[in-house]
N, C-alpha and C. Protein backbone atom coordinates (compact mmCIF):
# COMPACT_ATOMS: atom_id res chain seq x y z
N UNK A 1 -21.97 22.36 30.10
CA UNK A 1 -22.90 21.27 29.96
C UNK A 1 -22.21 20.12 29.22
N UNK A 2 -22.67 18.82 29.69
CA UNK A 2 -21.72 17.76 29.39
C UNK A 2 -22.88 16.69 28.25
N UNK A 3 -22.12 16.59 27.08
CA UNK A 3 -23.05 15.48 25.79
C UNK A 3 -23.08 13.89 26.96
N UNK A 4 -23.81 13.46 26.13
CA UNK A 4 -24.32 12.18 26.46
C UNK A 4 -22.72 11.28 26.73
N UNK A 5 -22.75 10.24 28.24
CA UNK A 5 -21.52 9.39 27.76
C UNK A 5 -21.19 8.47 26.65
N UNK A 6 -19.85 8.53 25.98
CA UNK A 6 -19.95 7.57 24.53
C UNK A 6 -19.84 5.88 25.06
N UNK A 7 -20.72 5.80 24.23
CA UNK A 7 -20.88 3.91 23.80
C UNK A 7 -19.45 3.75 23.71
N UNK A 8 -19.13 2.75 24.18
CA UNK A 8 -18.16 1.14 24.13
C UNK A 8 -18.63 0.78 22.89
N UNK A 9 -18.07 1.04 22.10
CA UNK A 9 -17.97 0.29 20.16
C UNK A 9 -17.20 -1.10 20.71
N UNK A 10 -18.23 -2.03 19.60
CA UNK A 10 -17.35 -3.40 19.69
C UNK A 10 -16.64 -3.15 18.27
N UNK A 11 -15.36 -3.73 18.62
CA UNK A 11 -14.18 -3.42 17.07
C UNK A 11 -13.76 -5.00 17.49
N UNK A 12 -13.14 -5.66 16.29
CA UNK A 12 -13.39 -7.02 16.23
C UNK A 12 -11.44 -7.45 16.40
N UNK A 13 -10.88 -6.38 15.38
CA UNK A 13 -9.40 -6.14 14.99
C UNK A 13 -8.94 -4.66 15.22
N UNK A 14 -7.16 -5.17 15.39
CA UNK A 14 -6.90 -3.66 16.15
C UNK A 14 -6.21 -3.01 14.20
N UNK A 15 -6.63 -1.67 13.79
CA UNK A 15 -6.29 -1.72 12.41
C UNK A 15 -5.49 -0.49 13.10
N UNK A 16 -4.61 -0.24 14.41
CA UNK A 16 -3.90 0.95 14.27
C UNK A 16 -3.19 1.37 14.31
N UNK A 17 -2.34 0.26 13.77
CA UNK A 17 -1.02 0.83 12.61
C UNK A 17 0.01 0.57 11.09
N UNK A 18 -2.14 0.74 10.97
CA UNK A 18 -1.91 0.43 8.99
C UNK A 18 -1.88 1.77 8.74
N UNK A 19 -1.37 2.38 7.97
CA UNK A 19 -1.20 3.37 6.87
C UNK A 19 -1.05 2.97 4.99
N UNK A 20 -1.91 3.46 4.56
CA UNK A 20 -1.82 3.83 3.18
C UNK A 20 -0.73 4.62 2.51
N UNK A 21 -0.17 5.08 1.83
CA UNK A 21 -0.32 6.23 0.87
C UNK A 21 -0.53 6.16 -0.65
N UNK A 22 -0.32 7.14 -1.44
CA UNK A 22 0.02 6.85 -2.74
C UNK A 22 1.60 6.69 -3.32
N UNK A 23 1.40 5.81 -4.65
CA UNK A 23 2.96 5.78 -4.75
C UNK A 23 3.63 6.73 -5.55
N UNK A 24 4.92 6.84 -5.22
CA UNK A 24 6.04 7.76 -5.72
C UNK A 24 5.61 9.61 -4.91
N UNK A 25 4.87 9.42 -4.08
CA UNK A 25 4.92 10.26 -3.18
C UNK A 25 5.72 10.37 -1.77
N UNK A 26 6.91 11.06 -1.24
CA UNK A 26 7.03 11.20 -0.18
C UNK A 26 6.13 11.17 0.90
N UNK A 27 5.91 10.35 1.95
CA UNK A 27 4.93 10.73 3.10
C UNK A 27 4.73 12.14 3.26
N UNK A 28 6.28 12.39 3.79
CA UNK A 28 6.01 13.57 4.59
C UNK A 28 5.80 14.97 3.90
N UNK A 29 5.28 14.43 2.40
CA UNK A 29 4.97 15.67 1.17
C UNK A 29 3.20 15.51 1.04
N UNK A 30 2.85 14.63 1.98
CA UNK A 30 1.21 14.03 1.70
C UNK A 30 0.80 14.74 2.64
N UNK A 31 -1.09 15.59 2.37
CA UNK A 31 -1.73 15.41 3.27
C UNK A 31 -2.26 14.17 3.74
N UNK A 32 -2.74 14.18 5.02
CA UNK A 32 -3.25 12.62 5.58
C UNK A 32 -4.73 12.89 5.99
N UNK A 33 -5.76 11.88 6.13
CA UNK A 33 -6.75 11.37 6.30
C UNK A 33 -6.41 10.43 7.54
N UNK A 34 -7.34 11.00 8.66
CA UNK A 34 -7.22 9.83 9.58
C UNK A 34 -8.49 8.94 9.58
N UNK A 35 -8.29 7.82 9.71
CA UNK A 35 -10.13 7.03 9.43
C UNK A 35 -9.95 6.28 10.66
N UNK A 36 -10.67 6.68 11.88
CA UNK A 36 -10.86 5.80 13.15
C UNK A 36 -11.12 4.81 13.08
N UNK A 37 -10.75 4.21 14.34
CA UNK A 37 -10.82 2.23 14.25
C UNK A 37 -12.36 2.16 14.17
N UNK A 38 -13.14 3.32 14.84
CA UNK A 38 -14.46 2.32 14.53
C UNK A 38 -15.39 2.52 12.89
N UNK A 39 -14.83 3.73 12.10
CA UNK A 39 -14.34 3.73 11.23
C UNK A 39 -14.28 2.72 9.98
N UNK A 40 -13.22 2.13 10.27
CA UNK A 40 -12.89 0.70 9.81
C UNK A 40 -13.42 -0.73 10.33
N UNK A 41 -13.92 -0.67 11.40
CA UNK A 41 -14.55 -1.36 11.68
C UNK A 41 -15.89 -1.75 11.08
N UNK A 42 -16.49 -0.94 10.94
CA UNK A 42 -17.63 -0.26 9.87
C UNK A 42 -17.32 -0.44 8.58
N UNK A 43 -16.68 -0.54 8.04
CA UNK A 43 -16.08 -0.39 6.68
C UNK A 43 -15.76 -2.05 6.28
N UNK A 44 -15.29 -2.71 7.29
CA UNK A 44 -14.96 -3.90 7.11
C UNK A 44 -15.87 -4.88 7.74
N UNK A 45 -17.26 -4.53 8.28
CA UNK A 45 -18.25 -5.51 8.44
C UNK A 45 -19.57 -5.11 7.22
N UNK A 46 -19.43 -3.59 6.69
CA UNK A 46 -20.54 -3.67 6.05
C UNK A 46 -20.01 -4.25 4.17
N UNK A 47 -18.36 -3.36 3.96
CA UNK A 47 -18.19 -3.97 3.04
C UNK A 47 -17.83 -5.16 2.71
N UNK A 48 -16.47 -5.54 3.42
CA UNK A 48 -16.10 -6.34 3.17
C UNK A 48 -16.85 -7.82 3.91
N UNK A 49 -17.21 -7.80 4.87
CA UNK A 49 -18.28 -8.92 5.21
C UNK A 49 -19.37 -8.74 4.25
N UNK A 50 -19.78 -7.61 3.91
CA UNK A 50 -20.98 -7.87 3.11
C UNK A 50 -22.59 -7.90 4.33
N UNK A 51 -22.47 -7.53 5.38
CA UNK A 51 -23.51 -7.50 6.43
C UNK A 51 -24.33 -6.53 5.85
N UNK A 52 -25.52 -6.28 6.10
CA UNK A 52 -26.99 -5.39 6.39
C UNK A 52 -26.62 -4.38 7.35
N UNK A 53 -26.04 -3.00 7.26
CA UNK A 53 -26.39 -1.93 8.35
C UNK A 53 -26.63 -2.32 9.76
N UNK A 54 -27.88 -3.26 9.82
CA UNK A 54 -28.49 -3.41 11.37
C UNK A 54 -27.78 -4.29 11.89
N UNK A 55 -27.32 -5.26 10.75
CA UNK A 55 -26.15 -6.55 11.37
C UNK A 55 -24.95 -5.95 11.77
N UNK A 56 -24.32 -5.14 10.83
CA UNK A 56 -22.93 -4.25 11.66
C UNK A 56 -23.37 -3.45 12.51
N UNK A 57 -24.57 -2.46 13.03
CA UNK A 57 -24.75 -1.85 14.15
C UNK A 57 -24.66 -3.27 15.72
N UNK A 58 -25.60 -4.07 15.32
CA UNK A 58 -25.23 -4.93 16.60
C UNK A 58 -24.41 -5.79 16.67
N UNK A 59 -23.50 -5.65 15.66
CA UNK A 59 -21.89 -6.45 15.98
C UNK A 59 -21.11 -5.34 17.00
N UNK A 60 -21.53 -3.96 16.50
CA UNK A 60 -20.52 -3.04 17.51
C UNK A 60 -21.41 -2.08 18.18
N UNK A 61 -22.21 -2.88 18.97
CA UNK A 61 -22.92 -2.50 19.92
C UNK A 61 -23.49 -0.64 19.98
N UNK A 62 -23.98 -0.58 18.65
CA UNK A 62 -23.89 1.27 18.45
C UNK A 62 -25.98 0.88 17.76
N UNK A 63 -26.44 2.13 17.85
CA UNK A 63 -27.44 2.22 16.78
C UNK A 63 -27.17 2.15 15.49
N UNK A 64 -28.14 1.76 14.56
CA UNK A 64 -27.99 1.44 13.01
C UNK A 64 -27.80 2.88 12.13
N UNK A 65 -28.36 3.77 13.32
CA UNK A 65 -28.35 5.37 12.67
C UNK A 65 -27.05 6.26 13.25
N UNK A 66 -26.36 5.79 14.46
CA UNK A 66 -25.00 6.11 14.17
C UNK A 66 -24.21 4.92 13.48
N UNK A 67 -24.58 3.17 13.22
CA UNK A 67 -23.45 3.35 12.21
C UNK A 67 -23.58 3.84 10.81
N UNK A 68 -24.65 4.52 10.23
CA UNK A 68 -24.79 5.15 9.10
C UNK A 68 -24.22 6.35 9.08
N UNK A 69 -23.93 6.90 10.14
CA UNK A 69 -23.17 8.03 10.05
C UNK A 69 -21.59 7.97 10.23
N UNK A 70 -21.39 6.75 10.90
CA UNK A 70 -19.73 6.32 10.82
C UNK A 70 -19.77 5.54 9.40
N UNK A 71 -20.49 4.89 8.55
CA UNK A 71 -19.71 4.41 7.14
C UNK A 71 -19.77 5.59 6.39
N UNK A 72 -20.55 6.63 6.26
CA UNK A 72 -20.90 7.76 5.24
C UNK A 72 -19.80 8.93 5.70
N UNK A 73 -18.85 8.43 7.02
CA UNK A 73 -17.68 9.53 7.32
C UNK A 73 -16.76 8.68 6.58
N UNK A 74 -16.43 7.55 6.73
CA UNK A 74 -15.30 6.79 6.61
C UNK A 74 -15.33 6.37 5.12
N UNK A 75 -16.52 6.10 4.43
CA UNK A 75 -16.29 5.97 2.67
C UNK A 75 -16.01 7.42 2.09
N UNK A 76 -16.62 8.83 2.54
CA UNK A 76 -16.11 9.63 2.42
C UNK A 76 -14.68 10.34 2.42
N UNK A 77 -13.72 10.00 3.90
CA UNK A 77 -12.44 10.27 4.07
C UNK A 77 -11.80 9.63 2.60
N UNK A 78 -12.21 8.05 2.62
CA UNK A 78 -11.45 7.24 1.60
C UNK A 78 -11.57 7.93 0.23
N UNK A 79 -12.73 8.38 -0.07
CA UNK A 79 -12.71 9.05 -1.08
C UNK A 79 -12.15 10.33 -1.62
N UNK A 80 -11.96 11.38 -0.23
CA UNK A 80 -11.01 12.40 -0.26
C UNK A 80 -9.51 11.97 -0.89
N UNK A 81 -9.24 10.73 -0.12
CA UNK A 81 -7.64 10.51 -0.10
C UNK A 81 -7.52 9.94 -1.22
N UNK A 82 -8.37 8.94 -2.26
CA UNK A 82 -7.91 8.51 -3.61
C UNK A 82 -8.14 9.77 -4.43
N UNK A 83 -8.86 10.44 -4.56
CA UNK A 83 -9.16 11.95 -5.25
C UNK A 83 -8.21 12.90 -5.30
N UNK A 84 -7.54 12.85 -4.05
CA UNK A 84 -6.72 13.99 -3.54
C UNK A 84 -5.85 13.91 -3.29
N UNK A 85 -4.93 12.59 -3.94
CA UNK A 85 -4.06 11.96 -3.40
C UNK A 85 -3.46 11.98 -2.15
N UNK A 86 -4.17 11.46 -0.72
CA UNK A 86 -3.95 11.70 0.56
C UNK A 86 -3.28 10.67 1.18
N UNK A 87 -2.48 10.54 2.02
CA UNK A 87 -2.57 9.38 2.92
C UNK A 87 -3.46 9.18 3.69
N UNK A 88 -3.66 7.72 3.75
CA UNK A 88 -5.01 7.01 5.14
C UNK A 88 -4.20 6.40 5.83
N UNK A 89 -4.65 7.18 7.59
CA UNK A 89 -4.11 6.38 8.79
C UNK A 89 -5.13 5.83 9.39
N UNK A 90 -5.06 5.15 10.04
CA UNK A 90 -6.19 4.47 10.87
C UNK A 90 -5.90 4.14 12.51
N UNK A 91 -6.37 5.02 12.77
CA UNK A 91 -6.27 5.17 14.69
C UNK A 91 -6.39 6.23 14.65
């Protein structure tokens, strides 16, 4: 049995091939965090624009109740990786 087809997310910028890490860590000694473009997309219309939930859901063409569930994954990851000293990829 086949889930519902996925929505076409509108993403504004391509963020996928920024990487984080922490410093004086080797990369390849880090676990990593991946945070999807839509992800960040989310992340950078509700925080850093400063938008209302319903304003970033119809910038990227999604419901307001999945993008509450894509910022509450993606402030989460971020929070794993400063805690846990992780790297963040994004794509």
């Amino acid at each position: 049995m086949r889930g519902r087809k996925p929505i076409q997310r509108h993403i504004d910028a391509d963020h996928s091939h920024i990487c984080f890490k922490p410093c004086g860590v080797k990369r390849n000694e880090l676990e990593k965090v991946a945070l999807g473009e839509d992800e960040m997309e989310a992340l950078r219309l509700s925080d850093y624009e400063g938008l209302y939930q319903q304003e970033c859901a119809d910038k990227m063409g999604i419901s307001r109740t999945t993008f509450s569930r894509l910022i509450e994954s993606a402030r989460k990851k971020i929070a794993d990786a400063l805690l846990h000293t992780k790297a963040i990829r994004i794509g």
